[in-house]
N, C-alpha and C. Protein backbone atom coordinates (compact mmCIF):
# COMPACT_ATOMS: atom_id res chain seq x y z
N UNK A 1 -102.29 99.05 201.09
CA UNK A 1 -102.27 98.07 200.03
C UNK A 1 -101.06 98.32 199.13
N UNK A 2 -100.29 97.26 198.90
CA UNK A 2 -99.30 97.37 198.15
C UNK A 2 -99.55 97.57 196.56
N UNK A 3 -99.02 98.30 195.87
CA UNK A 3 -99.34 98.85 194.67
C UNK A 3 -98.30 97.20 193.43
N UNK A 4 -98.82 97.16 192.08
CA UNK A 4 -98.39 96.28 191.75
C UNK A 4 -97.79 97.09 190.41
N UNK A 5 -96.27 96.25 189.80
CA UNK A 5 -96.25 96.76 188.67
C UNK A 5 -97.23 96.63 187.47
N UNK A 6 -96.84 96.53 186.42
CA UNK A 6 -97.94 96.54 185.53
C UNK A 6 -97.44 96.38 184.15
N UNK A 7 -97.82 95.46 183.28
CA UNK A 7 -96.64 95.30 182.01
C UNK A 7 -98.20 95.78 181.09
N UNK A 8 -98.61 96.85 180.52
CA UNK A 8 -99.72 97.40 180.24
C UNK A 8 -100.08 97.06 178.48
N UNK A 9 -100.90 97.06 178.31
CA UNK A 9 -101.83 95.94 177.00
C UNK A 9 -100.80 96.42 175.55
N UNK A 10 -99.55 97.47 175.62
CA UNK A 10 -99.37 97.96 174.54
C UNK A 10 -98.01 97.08 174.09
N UNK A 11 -97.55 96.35 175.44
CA UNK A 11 -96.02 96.11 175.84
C UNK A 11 -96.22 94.34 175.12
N UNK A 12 -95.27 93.94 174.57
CA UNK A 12 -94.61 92.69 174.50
C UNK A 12 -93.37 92.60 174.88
N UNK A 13 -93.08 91.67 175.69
CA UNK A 13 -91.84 91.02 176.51
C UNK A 13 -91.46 89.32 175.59
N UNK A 14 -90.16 89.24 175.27
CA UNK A 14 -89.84 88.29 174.74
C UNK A 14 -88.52 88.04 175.84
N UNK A 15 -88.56 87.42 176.76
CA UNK A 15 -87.26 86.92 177.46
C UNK A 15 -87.79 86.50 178.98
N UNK A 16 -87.04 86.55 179.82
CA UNK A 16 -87.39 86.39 181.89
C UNK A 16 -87.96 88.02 182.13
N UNK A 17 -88.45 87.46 182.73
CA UNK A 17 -89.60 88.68 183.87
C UNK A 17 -89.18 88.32 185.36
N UNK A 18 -88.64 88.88 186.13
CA UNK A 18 -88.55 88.59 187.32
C UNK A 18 -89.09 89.95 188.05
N UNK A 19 -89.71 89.35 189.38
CA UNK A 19 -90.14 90.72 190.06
C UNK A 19 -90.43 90.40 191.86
N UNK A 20 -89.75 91.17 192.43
CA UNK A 20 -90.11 91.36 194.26
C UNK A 20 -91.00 92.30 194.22
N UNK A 21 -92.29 92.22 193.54
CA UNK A 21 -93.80 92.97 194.09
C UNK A 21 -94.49 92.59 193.19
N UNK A 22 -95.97 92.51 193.97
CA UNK A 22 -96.94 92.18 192.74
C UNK A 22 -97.33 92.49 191.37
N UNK A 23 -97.46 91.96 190.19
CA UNK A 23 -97.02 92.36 188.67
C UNK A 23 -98.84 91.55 188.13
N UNK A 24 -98.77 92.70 187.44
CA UNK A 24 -100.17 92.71 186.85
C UNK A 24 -99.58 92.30 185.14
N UNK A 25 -100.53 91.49 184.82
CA UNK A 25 -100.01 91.32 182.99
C UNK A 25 -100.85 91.58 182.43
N UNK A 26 -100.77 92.91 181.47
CA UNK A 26 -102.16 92.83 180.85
C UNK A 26 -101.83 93.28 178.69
N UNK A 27 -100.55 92.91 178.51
CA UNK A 27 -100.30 93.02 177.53
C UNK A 27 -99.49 91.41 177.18
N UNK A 28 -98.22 91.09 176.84
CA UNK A 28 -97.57 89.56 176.22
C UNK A 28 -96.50 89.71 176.80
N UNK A 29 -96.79 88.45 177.05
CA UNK A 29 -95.17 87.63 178.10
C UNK A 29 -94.72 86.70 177.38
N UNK A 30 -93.66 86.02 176.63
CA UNK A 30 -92.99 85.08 176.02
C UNK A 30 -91.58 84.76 176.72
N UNK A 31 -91.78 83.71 177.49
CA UNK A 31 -90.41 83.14 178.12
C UNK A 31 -90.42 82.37 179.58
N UNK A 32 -90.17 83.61 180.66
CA UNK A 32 -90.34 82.87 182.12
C UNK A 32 -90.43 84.07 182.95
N UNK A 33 -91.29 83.99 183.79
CA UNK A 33 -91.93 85.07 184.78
C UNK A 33 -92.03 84.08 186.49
N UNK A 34 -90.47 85.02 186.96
CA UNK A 34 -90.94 84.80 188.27
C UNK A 34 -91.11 85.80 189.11
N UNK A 35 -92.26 85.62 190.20
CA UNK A 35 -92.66 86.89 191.13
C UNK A 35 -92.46 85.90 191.97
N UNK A 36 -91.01 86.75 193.11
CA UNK A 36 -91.07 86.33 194.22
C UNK A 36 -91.88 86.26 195.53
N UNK A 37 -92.51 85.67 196.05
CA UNK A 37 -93.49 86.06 197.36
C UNK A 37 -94.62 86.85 196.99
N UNK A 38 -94.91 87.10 195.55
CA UNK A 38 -95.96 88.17 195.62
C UNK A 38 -96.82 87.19 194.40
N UNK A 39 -98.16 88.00 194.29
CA UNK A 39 -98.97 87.47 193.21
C UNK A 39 -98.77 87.88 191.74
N UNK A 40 -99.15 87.18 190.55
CA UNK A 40 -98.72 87.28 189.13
C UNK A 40 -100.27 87.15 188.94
N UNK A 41 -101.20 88.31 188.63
CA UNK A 41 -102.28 88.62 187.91
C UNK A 41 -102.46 88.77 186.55
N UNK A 42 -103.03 87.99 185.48
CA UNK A 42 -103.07 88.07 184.36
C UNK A 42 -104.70 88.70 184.03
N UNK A 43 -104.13 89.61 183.35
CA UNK A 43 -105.73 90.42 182.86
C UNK A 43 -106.89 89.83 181.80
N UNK A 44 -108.02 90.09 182.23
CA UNK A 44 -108.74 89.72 180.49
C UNK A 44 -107.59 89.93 179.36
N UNK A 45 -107.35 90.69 179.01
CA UNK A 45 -106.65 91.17 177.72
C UNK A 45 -105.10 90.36 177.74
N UNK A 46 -104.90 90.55 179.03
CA UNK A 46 -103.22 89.94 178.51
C UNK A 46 -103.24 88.27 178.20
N UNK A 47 -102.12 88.14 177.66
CA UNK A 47 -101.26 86.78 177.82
C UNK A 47 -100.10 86.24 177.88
N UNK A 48 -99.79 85.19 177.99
CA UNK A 48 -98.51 84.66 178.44
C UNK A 48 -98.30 82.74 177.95
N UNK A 49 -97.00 83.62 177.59
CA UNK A 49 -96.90 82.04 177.01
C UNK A 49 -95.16 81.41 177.43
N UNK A 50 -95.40 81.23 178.73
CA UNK A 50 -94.49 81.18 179.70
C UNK A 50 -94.05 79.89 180.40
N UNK A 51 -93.22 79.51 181.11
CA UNK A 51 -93.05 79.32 182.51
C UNK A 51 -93.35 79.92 183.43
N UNK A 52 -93.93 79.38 184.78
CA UNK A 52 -94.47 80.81 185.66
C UNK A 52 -94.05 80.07 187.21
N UNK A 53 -93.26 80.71 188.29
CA UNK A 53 -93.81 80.89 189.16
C UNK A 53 -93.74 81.73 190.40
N UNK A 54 -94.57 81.60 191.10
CA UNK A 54 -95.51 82.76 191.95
C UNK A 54 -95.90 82.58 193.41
N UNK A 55 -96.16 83.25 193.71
CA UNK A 55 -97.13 82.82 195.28
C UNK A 55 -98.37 82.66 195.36
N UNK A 56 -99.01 83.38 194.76
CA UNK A 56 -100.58 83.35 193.92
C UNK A 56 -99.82 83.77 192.39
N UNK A 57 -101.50 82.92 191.38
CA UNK A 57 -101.47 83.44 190.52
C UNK A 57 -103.15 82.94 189.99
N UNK A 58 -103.63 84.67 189.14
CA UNK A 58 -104.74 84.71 189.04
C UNK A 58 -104.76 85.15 187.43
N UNK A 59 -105.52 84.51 186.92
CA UNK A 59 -105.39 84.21 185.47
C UNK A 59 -107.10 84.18 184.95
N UNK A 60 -107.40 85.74 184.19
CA UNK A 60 -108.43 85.84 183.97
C UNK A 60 -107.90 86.46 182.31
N UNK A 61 -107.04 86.35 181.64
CA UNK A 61 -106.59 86.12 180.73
C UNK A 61 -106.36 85.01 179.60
N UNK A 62 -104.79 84.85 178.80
CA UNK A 62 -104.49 83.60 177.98
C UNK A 62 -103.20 83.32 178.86
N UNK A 63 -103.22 81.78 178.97
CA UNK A 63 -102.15 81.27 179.26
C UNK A 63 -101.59 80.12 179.06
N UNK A 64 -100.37 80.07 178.44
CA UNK A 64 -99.89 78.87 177.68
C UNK A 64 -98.59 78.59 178.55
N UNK A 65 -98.63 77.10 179.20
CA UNK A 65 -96.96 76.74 179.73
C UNK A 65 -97.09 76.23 180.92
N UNK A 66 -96.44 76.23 181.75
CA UNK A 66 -96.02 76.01 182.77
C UNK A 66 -95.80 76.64 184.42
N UNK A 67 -97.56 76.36 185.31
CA UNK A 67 -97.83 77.22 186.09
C UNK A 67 -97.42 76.52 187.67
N UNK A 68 -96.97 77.22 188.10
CA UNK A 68 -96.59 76.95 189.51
C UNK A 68 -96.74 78.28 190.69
N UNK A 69 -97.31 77.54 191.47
CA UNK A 69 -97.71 78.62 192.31
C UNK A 69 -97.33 77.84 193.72
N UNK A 70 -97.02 78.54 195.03
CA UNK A 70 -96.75 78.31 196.15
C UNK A 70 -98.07 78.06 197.18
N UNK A 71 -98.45 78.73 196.92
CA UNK A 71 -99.94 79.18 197.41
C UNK A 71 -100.97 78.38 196.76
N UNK A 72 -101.79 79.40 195.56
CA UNK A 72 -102.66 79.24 195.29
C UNK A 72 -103.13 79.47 193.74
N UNK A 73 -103.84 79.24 192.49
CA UNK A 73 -103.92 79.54 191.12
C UNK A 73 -105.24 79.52 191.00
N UNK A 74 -105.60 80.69 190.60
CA UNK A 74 -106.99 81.02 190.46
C UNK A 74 -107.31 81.17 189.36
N UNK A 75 -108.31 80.67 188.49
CA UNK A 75 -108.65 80.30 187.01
C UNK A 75 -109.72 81.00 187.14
N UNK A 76 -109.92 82.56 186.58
CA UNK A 76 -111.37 83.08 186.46
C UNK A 76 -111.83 82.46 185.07
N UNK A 77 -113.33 82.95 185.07
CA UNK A 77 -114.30 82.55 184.24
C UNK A 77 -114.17 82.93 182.55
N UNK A 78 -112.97 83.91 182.46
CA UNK A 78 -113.15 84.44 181.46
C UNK A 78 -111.45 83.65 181.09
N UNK A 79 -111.13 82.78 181.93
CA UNK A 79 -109.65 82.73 181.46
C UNK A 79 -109.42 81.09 180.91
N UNK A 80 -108.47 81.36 179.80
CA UNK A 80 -108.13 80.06 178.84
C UNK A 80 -106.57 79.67 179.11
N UNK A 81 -106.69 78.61 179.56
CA UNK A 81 -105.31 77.92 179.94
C UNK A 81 -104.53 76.88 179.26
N UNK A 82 -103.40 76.37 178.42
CA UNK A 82 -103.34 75.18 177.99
C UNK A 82 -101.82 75.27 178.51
N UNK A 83 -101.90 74.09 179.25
CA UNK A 83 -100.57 73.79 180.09
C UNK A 83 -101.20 73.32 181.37
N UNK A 84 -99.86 73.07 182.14
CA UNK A 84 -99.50 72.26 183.74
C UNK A 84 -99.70 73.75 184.59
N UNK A 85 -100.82 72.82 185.84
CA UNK A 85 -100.84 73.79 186.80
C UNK A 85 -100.49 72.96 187.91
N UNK A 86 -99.78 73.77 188.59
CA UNK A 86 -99.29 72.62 190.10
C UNK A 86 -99.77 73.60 191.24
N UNK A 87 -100.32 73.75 192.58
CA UNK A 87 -99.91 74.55 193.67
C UNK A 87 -101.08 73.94 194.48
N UNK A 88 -100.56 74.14 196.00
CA UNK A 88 -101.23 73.41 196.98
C UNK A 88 -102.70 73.25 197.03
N UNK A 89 -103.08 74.84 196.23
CA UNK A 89 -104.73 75.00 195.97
C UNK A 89 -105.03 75.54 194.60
N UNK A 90 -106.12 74.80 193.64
CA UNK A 90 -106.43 75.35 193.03
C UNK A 90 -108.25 75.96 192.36
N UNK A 91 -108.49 76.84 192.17
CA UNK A 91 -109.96 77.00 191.95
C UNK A 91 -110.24 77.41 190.58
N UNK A 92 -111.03 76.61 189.93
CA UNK A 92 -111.35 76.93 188.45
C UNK A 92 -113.17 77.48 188.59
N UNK A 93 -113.14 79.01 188.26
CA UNK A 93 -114.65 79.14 187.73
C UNK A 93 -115.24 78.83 186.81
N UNK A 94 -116.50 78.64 186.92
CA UNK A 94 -117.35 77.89 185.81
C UNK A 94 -116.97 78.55 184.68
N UNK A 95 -117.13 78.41 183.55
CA UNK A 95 -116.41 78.81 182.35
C UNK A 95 -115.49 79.20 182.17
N UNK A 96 -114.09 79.37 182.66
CA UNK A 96 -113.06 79.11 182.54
C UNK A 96 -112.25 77.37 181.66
N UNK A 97 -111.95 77.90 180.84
CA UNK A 97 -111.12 76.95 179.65
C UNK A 97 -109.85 76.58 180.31
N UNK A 98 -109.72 74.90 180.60
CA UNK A 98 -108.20 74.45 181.37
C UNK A 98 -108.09 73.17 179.98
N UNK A 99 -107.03 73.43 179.28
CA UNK A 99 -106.85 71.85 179.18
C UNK A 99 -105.34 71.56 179.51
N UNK A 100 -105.01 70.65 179.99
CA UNK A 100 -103.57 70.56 180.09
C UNK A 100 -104.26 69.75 181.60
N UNK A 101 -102.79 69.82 182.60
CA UNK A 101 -102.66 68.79 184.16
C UNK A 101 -103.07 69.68 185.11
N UNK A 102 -103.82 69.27 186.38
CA UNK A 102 -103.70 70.29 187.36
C UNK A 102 -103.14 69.10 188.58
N UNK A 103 -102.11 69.78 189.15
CA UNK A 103 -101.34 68.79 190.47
C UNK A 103 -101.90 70.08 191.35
N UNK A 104 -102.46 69.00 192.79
CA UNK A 104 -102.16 69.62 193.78
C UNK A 104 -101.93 69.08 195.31
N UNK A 105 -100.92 69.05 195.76
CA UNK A 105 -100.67 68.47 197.33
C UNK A 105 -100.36 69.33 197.89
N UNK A 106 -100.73 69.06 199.34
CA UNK A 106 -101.09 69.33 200.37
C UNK A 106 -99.39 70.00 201.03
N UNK A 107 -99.44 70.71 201.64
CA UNK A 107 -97.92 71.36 202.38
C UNK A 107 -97.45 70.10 202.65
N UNK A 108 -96.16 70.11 203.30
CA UNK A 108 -95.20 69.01 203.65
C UNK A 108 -95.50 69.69 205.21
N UNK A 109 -96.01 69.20 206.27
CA UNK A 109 -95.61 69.32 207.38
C UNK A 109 -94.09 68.77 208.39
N UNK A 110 -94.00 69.92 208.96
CA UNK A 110 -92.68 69.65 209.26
C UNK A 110 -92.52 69.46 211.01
N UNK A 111 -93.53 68.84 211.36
CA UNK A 111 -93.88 67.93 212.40
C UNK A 111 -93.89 66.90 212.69
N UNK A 112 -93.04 66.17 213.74
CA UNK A 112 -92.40 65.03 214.17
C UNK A 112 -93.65 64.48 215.00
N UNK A 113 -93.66 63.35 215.18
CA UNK A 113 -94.40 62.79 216.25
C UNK A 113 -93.42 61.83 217.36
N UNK A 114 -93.56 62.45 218.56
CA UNK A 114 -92.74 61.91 219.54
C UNK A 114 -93.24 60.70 220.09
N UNK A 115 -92.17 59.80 220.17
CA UNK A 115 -92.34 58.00 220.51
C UNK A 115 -92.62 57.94 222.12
C-alpha cells in the first residue's frame, strides 16, 4: 500500500499544493491543490478552500470551491461542501452537507463503429 503525504491539523497552506502521491488534508488549504493520478483525502478536521483536482477525492471534512475529480468524489457523512463538484462518479452519504452543483458524465468512449 502506498503511503500518503499528509499536511497535519497544525499546518496552514496559503498558495498551490501540487503532489505525485496520495495527500491526506487534515489541517487548511487556501488556493489550488492538484494530486496527480492519486487521491486527495480530506479529514474530519481539515479544510480547504480551494480549487481541486484529483483522481479520487474523499471529503469527510470542510470544503469550499471548486472540485474536480477524474474518477470519482466521495462526500462522507460528516463532510460539508459549498461549491462545484464535477467527476464521472459521484456518492454523497446520508448526512453529508452539499450545497453548490454536482456534474457528472459518463467517460468519452473512444470507439468507432465500423460501416
Amino acid at each position: 500500500m502506498e503511503t500518503a503525504a499528509r499536511i497535519g491539523p497544525s499546518i496552514r497552506i496559503k498558495g498551490d499544493v501540487r503532489s505525485g502521491e496520495p495527500l491526506v488534508v487534515a489541517g487548511h488549504v487556501d488556493g489550488t491543490i492538484e494530486v496527480n493520478g492519486h487521491p486527495l483525502t480530506i479529514d474530519p478536521g481539515g479544510s480547504i478552500a480551494a480549487t481541486v483536482s484529483a483522481h479520487t477525492i474523499v471529503i469527510s471534512g470542510n470544503a469550499n470551491g471548486i472540485l474536480t475529480a477524474t474518477a470519482r468524489v466521495v462526500v462522507m457523512e460528516t463532510a460539508k461542501v459549498e461549491g462545484d463538484i464535477a467527476a464521472p462518479v459521484v456518492s454523497l452519504a446520508e448526512g453529508a452537507m452539499v450545497n453548490g452543483r454536482i456534474e457528472t458524465a459518463e467517460k468519452k468512449s473512444s470507439l468507432s463503429l465500423a460501416s
